[in-house]
N, C-alpha and C. Protein backbone atom coordinates (compact mmCIF):
# COMPACT_ATOMS: atom_id res chain seq x y z
N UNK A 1 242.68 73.08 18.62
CA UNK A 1 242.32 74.24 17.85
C UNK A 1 242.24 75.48 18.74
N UNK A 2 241.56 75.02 20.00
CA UNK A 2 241.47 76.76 20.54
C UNK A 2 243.06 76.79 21.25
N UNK A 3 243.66 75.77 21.36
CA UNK A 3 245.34 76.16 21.75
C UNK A 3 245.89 76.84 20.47
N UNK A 4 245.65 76.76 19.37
CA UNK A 4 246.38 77.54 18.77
C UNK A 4 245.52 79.30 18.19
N UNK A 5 244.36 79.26 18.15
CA UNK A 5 243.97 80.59 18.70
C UNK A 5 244.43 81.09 19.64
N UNK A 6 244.39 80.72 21.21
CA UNK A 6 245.22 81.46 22.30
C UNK A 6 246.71 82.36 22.11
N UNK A 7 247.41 81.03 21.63
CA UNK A 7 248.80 81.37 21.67
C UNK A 7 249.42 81.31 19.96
N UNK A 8 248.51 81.74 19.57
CA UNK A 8 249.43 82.68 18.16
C UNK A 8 249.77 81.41 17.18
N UNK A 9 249.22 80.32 17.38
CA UNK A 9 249.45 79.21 16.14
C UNK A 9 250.43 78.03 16.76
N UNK A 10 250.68 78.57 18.28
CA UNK A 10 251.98 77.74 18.94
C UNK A 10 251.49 76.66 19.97
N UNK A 11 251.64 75.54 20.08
CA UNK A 11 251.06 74.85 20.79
C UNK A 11 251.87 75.33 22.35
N UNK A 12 251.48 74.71 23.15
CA UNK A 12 251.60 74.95 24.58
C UNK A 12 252.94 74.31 25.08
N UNK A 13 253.26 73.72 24.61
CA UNK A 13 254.88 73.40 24.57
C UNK A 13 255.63 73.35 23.89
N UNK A 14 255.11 74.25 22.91
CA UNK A 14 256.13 75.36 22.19
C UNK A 14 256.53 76.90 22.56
N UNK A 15 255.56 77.33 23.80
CA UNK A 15 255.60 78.59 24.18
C UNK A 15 255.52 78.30 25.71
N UNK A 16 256.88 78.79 26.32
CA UNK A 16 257.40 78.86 27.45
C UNK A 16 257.12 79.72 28.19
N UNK A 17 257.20 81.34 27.85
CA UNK A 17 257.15 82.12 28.28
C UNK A 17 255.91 82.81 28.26
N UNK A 18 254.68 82.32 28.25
CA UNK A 18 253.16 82.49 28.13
C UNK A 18 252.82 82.87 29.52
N UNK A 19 253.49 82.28 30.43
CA UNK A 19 252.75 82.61 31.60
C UNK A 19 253.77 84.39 32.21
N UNK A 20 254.46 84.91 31.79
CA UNK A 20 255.31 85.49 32.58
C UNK A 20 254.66 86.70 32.02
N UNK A 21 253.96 87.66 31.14
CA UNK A 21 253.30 89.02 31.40
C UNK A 21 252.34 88.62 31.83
N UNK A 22 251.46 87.43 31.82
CA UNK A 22 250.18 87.22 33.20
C UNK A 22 250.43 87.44 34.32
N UNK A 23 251.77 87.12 34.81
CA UNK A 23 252.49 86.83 36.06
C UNK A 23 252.68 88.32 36.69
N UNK A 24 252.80 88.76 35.55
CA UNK A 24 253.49 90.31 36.12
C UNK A 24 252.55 91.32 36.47
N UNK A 25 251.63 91.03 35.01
CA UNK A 25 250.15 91.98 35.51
C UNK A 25 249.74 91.66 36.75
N UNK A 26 249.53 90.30 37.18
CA UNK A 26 248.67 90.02 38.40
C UNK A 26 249.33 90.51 39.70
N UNK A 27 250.63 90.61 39.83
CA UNK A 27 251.17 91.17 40.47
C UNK A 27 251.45 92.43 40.74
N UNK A 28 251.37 93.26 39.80
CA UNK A 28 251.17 94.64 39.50
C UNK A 28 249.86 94.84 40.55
N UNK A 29 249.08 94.47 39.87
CA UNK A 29 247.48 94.49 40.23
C UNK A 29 247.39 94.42 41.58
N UNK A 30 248.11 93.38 42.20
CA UNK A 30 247.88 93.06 43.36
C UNK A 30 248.77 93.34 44.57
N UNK A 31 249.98 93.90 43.92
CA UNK A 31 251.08 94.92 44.91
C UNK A 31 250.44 95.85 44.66
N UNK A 32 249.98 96.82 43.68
CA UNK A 32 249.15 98.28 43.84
C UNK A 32 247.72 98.43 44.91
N UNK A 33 246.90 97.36 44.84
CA UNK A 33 245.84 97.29 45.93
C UNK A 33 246.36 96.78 47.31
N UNK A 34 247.22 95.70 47.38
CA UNK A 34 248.00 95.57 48.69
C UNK A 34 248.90 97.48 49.51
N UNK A 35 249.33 98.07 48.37
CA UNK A 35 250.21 99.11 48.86
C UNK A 35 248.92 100.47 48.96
N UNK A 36 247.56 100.05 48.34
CA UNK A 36 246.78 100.92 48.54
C UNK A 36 246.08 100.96 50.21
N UNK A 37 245.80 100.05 50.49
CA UNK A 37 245.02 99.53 51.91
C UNK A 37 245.84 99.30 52.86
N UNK A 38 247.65 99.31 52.44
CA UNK A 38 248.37 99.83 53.53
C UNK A 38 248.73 98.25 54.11
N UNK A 39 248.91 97.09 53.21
CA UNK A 39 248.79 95.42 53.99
C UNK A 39 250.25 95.69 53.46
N UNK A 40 251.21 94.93 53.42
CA UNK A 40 252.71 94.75 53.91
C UNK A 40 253.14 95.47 52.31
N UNK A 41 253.33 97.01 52.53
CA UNK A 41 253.06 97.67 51.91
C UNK A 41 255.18 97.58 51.65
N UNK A 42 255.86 97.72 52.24
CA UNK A 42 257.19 97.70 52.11
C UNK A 42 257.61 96.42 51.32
N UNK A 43 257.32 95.29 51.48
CA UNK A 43 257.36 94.54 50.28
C UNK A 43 257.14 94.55 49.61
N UNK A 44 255.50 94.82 49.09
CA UNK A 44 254.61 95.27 48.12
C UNK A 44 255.70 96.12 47.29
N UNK A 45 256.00 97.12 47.87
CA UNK A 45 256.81 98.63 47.18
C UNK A 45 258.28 97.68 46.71
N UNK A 46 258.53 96.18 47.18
CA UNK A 46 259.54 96.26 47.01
C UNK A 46 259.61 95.31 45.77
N UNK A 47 258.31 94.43 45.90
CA UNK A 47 258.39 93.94 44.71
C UNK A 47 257.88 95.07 43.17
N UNK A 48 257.36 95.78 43.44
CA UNK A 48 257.00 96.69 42.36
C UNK A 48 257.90 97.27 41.78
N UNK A 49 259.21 97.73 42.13
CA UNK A 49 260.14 98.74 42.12
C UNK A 49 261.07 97.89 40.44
N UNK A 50 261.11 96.68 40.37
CA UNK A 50 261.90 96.05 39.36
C UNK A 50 261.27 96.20 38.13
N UNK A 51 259.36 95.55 38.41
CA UNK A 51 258.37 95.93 37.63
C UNK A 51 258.62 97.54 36.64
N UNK A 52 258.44 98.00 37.97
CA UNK A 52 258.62 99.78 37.09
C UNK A 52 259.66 99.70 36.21
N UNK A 53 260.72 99.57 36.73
CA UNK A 53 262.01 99.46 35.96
C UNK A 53 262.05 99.33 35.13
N UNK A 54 261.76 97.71 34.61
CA UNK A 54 261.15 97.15 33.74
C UNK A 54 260.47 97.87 32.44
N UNK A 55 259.14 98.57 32.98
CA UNK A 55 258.64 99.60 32.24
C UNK A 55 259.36 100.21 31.63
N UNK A 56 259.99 101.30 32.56
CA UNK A 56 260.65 102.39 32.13
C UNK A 56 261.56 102.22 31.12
N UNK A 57 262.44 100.79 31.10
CA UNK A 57 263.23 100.90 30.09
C UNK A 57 262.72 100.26 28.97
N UNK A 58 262.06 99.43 28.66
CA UNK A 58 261.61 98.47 27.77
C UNK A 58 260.38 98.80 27.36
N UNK A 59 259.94 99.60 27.59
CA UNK A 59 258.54 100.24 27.23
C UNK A 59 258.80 101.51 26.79
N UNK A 60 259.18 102.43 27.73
CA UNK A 60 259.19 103.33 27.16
C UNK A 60 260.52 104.26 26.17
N UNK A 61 261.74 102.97 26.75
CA UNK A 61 262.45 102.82 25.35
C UNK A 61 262.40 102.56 24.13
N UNK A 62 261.42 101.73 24.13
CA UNK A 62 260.74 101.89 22.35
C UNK A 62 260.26 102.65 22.06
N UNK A 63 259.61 103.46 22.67
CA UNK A 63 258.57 104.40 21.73
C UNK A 63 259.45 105.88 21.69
N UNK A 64 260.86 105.93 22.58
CA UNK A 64 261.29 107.42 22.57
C UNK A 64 260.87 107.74 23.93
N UNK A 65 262.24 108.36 24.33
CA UNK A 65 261.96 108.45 26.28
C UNK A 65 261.18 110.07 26.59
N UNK A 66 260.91 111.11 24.67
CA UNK A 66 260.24 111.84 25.40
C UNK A 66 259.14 112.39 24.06
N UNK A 67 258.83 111.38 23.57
CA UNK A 67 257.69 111.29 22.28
C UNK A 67 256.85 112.16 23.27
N UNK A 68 255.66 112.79 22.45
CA UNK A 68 254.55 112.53 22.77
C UNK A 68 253.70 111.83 23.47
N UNK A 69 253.62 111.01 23.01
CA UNK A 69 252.62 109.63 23.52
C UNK A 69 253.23 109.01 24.80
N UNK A 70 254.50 109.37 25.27
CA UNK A 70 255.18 108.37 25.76
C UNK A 70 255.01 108.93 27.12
N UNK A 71 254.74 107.53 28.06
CA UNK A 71 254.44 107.50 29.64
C UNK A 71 255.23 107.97 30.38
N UNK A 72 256.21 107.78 29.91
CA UNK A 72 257.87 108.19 30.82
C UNK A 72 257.71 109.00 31.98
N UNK A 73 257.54 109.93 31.97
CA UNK A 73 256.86 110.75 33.39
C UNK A 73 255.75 110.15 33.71
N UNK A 74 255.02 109.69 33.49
CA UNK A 74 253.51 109.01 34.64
C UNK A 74 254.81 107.67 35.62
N UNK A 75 255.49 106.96 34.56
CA UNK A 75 256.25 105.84 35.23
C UNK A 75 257.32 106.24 35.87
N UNK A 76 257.91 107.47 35.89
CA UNK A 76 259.12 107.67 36.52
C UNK A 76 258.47 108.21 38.14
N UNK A 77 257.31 108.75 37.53
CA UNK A 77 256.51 109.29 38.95
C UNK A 77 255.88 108.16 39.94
N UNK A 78 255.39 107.39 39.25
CA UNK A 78 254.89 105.96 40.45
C UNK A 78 255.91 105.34 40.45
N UNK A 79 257.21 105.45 40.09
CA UNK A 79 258.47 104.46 40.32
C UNK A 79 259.20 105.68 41.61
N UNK A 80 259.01 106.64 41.80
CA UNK A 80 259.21 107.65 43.00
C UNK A 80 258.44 107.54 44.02
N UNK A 81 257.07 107.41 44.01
CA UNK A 81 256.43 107.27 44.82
C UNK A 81 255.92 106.09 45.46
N UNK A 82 256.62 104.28 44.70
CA UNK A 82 256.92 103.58 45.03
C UNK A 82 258.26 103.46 46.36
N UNK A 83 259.22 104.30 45.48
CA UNK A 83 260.41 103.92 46.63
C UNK A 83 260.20 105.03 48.09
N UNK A 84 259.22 106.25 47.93
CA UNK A 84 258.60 106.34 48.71
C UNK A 84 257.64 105.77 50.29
N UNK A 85 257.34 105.01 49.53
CA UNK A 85 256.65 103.98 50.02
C UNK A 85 257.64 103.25 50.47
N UNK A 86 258.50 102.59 50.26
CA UNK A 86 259.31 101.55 50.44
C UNK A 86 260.04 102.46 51.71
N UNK A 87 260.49 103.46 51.62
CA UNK A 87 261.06 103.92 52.66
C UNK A 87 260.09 104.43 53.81
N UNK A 88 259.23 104.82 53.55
CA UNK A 88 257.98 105.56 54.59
C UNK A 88 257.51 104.34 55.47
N UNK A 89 256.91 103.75 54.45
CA UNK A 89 255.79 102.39 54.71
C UNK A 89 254.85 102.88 54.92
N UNK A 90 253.91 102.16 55.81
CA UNK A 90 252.57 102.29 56.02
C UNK A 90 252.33 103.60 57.09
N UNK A 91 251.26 104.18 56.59
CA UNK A 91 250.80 105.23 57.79
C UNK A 91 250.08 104.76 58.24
N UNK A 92 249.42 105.69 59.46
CA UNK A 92 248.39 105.17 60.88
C UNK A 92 246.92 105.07 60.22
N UNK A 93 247.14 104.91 59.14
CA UNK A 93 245.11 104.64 58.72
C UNK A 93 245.49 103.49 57.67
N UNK A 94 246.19 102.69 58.21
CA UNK A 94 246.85 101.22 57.16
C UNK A 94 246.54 99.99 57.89
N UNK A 95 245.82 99.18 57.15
CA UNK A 95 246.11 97.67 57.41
C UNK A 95 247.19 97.46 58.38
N UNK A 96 248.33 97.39 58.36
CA UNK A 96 249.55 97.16 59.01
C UNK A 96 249.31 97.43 60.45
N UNK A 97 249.28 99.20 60.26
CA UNK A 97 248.69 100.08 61.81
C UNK A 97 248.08 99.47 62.65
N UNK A 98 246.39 98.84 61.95
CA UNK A 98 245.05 98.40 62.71
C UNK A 98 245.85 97.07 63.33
N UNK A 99 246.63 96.29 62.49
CA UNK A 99 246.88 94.41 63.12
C UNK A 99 247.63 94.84 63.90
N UNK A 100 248.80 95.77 64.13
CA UNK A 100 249.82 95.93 64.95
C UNK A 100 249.35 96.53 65.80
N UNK A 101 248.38 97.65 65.75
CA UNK A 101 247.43 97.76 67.14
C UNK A 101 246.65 96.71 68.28
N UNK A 102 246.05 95.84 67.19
CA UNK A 102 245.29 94.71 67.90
C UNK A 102 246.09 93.77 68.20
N UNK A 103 247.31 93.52 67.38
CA UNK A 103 248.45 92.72 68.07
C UNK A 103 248.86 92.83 69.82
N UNK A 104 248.51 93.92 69.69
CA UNK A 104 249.23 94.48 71.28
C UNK A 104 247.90 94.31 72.23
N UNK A 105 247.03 94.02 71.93
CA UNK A 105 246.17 93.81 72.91
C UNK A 105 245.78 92.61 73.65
N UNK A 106 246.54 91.64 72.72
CA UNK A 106 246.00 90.49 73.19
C UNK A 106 244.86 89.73 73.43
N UNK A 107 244.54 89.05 74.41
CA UNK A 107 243.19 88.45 75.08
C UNK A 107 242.52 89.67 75.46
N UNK A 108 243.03 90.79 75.40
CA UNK A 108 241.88 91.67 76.52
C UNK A 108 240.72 92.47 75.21
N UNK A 109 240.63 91.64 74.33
CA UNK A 109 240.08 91.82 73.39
C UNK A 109 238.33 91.36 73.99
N UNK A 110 237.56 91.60 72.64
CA UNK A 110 236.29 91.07 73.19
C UNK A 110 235.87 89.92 73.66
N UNK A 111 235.27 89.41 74.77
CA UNK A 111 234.92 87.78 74.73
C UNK A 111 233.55 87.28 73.86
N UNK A 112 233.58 86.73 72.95
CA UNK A 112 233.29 85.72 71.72
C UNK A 112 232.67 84.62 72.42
N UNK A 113 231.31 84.90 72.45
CA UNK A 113 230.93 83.35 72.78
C UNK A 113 231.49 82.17 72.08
């Protein structure tokens, strides 16, 4: 009974494709805070870039690419400042920066009881 509340009256192996906008949000979610804190921000940007895409055409192709209501410029703008990213990468106040700094130091780091 609560399988067919969840998924629309369809049992769970009748619906295949249940897991794939979970899949995408979480990834969204989690390439945008990865590309925020600067952690392997060029992948991050690189997996996002299809995502947007995605958006842009299938989203905001339904509703009219220049309605009112319609996102089209918010998504064409973080789909720019994605490939931004993808080409820039990380700056010197990034995750990336700090490990690749401490990378280079080696042992002459603190001694740790």
């Amino acid at each position: 009974m609560l399988e067919r509340l969840i998924y629309g009256g369809q049992s769970l192996s009748e619906n295949n494709t249940h897991w794939l906008p979970i899949f995408i949000t979480w990834l969204n979610l989690l390439g945008g805070f990865f590309i925020m804190i600067g952690l392997m921000t060029r992948f991050m940007a690189l997996i996002q870039i299809p995502i947007l895409i995605g958006a842009i055409i299938f989203i905001n192709g339904q509703k009219g690419g220049f309605a009112p209501e319609s996102e089209l410029g918010l998504a064409i703008l973080t789909l720019l400042l994605v490939v931004f990213f993808l080409i820039e990468g990380s700056g010197p106040l990034s995750l990336d920066a700090y490990f690749q700094s401490n990378r280079n130091r080696g042992s002459q780091g603190r001694n740790l009881p």
